[in-house]
C-alpha atoms as a PDB file:
ATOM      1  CA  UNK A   1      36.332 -93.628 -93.884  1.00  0.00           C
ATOM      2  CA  UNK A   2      38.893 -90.946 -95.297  1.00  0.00           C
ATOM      3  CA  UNK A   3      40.336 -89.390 -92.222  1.00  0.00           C
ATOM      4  CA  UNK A   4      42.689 -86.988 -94.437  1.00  0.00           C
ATOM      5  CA  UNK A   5      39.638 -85.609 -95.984  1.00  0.00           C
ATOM      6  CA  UNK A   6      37.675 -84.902 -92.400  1.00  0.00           C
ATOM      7  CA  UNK A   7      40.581 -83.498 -90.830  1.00  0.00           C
ATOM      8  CA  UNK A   8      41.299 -81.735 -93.969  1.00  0.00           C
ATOM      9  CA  UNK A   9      37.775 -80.112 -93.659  1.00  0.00           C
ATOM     10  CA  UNK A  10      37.520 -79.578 -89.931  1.00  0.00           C
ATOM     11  CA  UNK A  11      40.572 -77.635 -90.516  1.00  0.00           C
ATOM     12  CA  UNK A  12      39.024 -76.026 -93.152  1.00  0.00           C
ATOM     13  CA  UNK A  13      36.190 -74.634 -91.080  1.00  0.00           C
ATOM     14  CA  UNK A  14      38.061 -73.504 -88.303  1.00  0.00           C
ATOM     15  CA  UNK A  15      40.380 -71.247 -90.203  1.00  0.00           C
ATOM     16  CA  UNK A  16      37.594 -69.759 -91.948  1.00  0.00           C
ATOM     17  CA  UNK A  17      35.896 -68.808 -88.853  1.00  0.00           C
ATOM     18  CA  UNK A  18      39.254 -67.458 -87.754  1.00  0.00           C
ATOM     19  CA  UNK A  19      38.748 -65.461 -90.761  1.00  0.00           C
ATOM     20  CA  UNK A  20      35.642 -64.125 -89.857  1.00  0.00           C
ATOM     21  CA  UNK A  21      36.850 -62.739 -87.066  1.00  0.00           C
ATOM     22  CA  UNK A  22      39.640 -60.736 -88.697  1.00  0.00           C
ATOM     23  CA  UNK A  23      41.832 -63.283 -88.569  1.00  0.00           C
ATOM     24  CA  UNK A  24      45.174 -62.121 -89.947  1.00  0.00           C
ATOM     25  CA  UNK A  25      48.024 -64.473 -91.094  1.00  0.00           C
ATOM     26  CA  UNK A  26      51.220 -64.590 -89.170  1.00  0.00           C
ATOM     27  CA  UNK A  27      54.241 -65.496 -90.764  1.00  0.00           C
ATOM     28  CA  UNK A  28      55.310 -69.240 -89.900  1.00  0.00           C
ATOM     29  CA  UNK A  29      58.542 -71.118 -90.238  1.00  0.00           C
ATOM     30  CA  UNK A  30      58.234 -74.056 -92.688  1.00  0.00           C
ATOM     31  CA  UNK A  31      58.895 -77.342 -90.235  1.00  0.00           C
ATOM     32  CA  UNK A  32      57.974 -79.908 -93.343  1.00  0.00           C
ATOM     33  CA  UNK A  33      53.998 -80.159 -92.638  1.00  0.00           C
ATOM     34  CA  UNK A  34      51.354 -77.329 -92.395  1.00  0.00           C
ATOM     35  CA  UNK A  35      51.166 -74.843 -89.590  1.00  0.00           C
ATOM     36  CA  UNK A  36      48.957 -71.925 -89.846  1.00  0.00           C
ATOM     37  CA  UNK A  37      48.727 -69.146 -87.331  1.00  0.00           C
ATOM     38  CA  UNK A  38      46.566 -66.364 -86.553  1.00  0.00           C
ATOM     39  CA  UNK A  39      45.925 -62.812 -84.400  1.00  0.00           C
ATOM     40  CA  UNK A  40      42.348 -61.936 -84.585  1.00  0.00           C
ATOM     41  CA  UNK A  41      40.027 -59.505 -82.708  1.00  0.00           C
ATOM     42  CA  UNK A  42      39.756 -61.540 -79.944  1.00  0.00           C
ATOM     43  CA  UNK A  43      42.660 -64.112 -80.059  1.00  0.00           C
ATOM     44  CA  UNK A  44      46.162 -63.562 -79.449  1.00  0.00           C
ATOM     45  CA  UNK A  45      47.174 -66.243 -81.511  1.00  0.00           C
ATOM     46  CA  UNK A  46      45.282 -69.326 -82.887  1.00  0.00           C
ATOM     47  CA  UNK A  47      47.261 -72.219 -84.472  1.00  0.00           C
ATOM     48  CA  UNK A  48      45.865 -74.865 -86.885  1.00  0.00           C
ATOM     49  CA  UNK A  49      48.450 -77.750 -87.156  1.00  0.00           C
ATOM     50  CA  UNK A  50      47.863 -80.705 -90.023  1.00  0.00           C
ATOM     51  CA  UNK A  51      50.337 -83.142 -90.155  1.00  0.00           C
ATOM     52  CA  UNK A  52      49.568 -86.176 -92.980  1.00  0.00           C
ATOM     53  CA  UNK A  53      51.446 -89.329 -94.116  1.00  0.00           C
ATOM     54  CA  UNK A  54      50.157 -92.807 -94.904  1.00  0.00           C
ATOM     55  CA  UNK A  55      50.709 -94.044 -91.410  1.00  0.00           C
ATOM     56  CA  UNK A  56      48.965 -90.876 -89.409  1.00  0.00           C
ATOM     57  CA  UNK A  57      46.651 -88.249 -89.611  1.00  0.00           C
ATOM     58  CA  UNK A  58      46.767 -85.327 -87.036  1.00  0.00           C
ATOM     59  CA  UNK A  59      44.835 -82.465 -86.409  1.00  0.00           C
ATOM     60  CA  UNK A  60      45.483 -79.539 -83.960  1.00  0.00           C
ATOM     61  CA  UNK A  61      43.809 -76.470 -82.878  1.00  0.00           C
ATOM     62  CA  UNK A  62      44.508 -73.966 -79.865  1.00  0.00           C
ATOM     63  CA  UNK A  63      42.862 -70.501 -79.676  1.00  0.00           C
ATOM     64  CA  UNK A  64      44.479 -68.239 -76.796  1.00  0.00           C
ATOM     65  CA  UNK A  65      42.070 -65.350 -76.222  1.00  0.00           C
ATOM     66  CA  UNK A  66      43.838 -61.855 -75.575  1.00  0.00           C
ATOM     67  CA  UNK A  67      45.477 -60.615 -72.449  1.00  0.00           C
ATOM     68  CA  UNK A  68      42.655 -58.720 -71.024  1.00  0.00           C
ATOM     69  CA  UNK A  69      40.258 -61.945 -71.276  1.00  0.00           C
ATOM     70  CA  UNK A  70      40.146 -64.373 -68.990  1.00  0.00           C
ATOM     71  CA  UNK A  71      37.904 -66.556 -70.989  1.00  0.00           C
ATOM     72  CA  UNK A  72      39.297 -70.211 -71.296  1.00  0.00           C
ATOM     73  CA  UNK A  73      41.746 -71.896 -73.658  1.00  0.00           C
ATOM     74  CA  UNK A  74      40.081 -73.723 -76.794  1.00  0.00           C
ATOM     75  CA  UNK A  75      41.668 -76.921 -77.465  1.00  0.00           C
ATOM     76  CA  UNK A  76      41.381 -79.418 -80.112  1.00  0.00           C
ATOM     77  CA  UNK A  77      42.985 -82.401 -81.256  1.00  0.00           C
ATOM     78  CA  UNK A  78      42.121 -85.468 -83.585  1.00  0.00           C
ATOM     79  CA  UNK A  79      45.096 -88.352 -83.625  1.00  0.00           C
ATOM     80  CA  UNK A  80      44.303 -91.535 -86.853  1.00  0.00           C
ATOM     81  CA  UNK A  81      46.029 -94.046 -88.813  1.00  0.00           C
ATOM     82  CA  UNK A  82      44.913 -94.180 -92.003  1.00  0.00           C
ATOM     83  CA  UNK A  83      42.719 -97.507 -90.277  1.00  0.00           C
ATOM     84  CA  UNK A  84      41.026 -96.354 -87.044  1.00  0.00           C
ATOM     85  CA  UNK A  85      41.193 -93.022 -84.775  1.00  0.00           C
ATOM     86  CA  UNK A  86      43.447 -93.308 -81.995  1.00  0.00           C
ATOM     87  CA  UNK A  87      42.152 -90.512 -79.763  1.00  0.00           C
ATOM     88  CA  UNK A  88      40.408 -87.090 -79.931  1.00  0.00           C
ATOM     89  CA  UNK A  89      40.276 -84.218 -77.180  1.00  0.00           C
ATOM     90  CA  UNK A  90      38.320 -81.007 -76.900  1.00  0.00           C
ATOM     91  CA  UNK A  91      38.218 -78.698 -74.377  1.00  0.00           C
ATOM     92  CA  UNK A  92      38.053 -75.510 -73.227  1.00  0.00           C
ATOM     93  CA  UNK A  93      40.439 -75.192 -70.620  1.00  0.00           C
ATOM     94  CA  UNK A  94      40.297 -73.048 -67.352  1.00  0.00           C
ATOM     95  CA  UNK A  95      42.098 -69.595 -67.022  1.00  0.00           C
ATOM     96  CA  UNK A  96      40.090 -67.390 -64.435  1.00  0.00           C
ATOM     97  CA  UNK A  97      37.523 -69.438 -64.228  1.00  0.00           C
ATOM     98  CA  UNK A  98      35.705 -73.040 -64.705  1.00  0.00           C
ATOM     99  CA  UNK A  99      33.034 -73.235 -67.865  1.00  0.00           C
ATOM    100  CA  UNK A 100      30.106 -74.881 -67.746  1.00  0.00           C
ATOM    101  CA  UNK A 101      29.414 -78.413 -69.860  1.00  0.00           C
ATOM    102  CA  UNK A 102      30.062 -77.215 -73.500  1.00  0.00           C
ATOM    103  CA  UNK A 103      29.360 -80.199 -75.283  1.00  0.00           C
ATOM    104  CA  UNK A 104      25.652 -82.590 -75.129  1.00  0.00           C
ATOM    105  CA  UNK A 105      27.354 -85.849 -76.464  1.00  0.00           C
ATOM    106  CA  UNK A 106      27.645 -89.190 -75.144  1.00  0.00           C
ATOM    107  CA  UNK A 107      31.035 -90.978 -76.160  1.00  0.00           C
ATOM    108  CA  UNK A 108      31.946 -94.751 -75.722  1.00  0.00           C
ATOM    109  CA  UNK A 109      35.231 -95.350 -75.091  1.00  0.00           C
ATOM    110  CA  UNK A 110      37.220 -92.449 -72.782  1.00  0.00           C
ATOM    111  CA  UNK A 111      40.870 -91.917 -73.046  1.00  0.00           C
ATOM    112  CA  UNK A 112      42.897 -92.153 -69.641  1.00  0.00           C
ATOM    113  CA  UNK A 113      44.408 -88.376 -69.128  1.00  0.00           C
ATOM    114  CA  UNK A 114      48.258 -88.216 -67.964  1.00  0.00           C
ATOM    115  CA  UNK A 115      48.561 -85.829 -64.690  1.00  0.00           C
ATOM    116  CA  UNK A 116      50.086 -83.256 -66.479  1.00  0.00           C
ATOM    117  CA  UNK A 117      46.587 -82.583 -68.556  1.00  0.00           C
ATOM    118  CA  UNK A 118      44.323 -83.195 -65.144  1.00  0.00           C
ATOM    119  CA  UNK A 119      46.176 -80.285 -64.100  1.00  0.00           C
ATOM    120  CA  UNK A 120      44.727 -77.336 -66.826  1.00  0.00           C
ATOM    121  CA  UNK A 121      41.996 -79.582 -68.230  1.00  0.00           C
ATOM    122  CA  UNK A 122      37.950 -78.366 -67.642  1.00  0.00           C
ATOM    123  CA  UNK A 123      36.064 -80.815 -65.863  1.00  0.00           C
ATOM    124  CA  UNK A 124      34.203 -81.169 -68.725  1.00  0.00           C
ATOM    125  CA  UNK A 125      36.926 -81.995 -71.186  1.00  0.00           C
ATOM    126  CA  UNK A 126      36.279 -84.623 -74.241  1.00  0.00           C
ATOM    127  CA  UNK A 127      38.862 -87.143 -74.092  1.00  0.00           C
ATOM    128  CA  UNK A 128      37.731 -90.203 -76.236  1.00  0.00           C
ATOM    129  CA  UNK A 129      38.709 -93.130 -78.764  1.00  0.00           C
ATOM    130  CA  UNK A 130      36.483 -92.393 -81.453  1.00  0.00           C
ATOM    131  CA  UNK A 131      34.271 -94.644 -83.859  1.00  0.00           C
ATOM    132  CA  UNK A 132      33.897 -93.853 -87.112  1.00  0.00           C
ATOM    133  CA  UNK A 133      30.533 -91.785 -86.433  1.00  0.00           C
ATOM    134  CA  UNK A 134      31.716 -90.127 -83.226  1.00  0.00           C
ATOM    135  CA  UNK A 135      34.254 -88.654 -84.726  1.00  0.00           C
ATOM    136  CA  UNK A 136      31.977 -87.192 -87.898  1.00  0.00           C
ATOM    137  CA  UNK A 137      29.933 -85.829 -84.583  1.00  0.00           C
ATOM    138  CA  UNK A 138      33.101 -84.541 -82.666  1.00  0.00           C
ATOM    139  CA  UNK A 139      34.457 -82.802 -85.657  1.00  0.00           C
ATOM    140  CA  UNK A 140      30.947 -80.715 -86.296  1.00  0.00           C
ATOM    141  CA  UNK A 141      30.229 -80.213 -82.806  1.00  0.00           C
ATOM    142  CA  UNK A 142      33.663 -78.482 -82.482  1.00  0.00           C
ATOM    143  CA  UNK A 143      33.492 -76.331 -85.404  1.00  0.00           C
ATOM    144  CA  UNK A 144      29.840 -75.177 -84.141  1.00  0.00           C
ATOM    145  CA  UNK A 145      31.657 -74.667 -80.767  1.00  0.00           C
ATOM    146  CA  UNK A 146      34.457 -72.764 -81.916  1.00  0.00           C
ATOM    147  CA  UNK A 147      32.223 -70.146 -83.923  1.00  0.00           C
ATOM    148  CA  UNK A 148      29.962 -70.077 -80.562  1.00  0.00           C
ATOM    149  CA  UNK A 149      33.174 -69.272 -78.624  1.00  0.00           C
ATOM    150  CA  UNK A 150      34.842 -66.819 -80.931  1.00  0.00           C
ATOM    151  CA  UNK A 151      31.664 -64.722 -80.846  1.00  0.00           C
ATOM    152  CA  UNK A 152      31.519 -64.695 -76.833  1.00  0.00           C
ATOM    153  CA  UNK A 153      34.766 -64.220 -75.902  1.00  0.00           C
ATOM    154  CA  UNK A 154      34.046 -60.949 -73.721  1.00  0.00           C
ATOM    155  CA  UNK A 155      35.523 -61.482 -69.740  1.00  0.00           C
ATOM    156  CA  UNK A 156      37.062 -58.683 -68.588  1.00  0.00           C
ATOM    157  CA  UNK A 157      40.396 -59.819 -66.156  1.00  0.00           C
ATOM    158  CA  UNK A 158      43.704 -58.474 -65.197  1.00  0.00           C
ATOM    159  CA  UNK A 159      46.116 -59.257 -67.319  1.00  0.00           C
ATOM    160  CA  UNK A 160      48.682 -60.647 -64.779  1.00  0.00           C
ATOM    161  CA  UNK A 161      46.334 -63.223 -64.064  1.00  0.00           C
ATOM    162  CA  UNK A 162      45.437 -63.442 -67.067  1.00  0.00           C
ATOM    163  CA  UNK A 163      49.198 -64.328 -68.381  1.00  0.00           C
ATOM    164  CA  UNK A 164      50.650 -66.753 -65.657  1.00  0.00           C
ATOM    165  CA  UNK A 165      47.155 -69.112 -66.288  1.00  0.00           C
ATOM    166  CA  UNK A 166      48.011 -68.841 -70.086  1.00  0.00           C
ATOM    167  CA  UNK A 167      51.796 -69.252 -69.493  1.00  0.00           C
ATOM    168  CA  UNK A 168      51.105 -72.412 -66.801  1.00  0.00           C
ATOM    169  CA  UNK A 169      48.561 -73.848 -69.133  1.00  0.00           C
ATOM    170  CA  UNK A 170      51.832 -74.023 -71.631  1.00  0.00           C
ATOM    171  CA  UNK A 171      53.904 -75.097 -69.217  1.00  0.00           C
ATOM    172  CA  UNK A 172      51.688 -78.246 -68.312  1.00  0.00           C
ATOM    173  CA  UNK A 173      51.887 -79.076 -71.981  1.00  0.00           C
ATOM    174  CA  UNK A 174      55.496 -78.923 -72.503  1.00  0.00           C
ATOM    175  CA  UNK A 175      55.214 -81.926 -70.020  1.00  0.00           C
ATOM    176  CA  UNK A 176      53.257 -83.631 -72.866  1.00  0.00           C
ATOM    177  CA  UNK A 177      56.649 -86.452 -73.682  1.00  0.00           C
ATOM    178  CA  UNK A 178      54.244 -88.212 -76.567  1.00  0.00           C
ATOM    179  CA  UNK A 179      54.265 -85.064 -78.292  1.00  0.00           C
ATOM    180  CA  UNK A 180      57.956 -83.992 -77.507  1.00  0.00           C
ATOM    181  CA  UNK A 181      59.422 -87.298 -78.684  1.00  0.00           C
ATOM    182  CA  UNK A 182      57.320 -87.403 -82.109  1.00  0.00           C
ATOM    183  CA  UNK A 183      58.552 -84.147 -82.685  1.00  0.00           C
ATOM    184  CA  UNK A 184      61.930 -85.206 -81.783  1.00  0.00           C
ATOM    185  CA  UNK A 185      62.039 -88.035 -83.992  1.00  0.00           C
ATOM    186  CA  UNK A 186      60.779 -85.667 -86.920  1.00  0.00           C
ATOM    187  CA  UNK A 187      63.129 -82.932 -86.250  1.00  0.00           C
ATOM    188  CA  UNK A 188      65.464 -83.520 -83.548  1.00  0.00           C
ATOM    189  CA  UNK A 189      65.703 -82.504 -80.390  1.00  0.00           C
ATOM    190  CA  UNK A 190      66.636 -78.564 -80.316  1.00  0.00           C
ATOM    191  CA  UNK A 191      64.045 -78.236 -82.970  1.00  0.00           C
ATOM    192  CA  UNK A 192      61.212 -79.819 -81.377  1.00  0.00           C
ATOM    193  CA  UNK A 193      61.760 -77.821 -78.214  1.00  0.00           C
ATOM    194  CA  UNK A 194      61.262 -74.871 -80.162  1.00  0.00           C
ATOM    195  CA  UNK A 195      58.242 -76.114 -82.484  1.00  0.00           C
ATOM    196  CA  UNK A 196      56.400 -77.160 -78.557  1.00  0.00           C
ATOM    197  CA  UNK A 197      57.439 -73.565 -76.932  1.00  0.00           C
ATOM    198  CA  UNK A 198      57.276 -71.121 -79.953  1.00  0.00           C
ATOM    199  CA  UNK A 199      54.590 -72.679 -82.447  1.00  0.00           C
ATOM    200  CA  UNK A 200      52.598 -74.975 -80.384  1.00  0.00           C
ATOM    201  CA  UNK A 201      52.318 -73.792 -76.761  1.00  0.00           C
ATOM    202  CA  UNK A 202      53.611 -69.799 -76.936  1.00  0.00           C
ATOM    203  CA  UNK A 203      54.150 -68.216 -73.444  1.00  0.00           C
ATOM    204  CA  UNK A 204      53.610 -64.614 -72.925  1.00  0.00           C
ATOM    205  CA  UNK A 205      56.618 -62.909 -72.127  1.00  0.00           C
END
């Protein structure tokens, strides 16, 4: 299977819904691989990460909803080599309150969680090792669930609450040293502090 071109359409489909909803283009720093970012009508900021070489393939997605919404936190993430997936998550992640089961699928092969993702994860999260068709299946179930989320985002919530959820849900993923220490590696340490609290995993100030 081509993972590049998957991820390259996932991606693809996500920004265009992003799009749809009035998704406007915010300026981003160049950092060597693609980062696009978004404000929308009912996101505060939406990031779509690719990062391709011949040894990986990543895809990343987070949607923060607005201020004044305390609907949850999409999340998205595909990991490959160019042989075999390594891991995929999806969720929609807790900020006033706890969503229902968003996705009908039945997956293999779970991925063990590190305590810093138990702590903002749903209990419903997707965390998985792909095959080759699951991940064909993850990848259109989560573009179907993004355009289904975009279009519902519509809980009204204080915005104080509504901030220190979104700023603890960044917090927890700071914590996240696999991603820190790739980053590192890539573009030293100052640097990748920055990319994971400006770029990645923005807290309102």
């Amino acid at each position: 299977m081509n993972y590049k071109t998957l991820l390259d359409l996932t991606a693809n489909n996500l920004e265009d819904i992003l799009i749809s909803d009035n998704g406007v283009k915010i300026d981003t720093e160049d950092f060597g691989w693609e980062n696009t970012r978004y404000i929308s009508d009912s996101l505060r900021i939406a990031h779509i990460e690719r990062y391709s070489d011949r040894a990986l393939e990543v895809l990343h997605f987070t949607a923060f909803p607005h201020v004044h919404c305390g609907d949850p936190i999409f999340g998205f993430d595909i990991i490959c080599t160019e042989k075999k997936p390594l891991a995929t998550f999806v969720d929609l992640s807790p900020v006033m309150y706890r969503p229902s089961e968003f996705m009908d699928c039945y997956f293999k092969k779970p991925y063990p969680l590190p305590e810093w993702a138990t702590n903002i994860f749903s209990d419903h999260a997707i965390a998985i090792v792909p095959d080759d068709e699951e991940i064909v299946i993850l990848c259109n179930e989560t573009v179907t669930l993004f355009s289904y989320y975009i279009k519902a985002l519509s809980d009204i919530s204080d915005p104080k609450e509504v901030v220190a959820a979104q700023n603890y849900y960044c917090d927890q993923q700071s914590k996240n040293e696999r991603t820190y220490n790739v980053l590192k590696a890539k573009l030293g340490e100052e640097r990748a502090k920055y990319f994971m609290s400006t770029i990645l995993f923005p807290k309102i100030s």
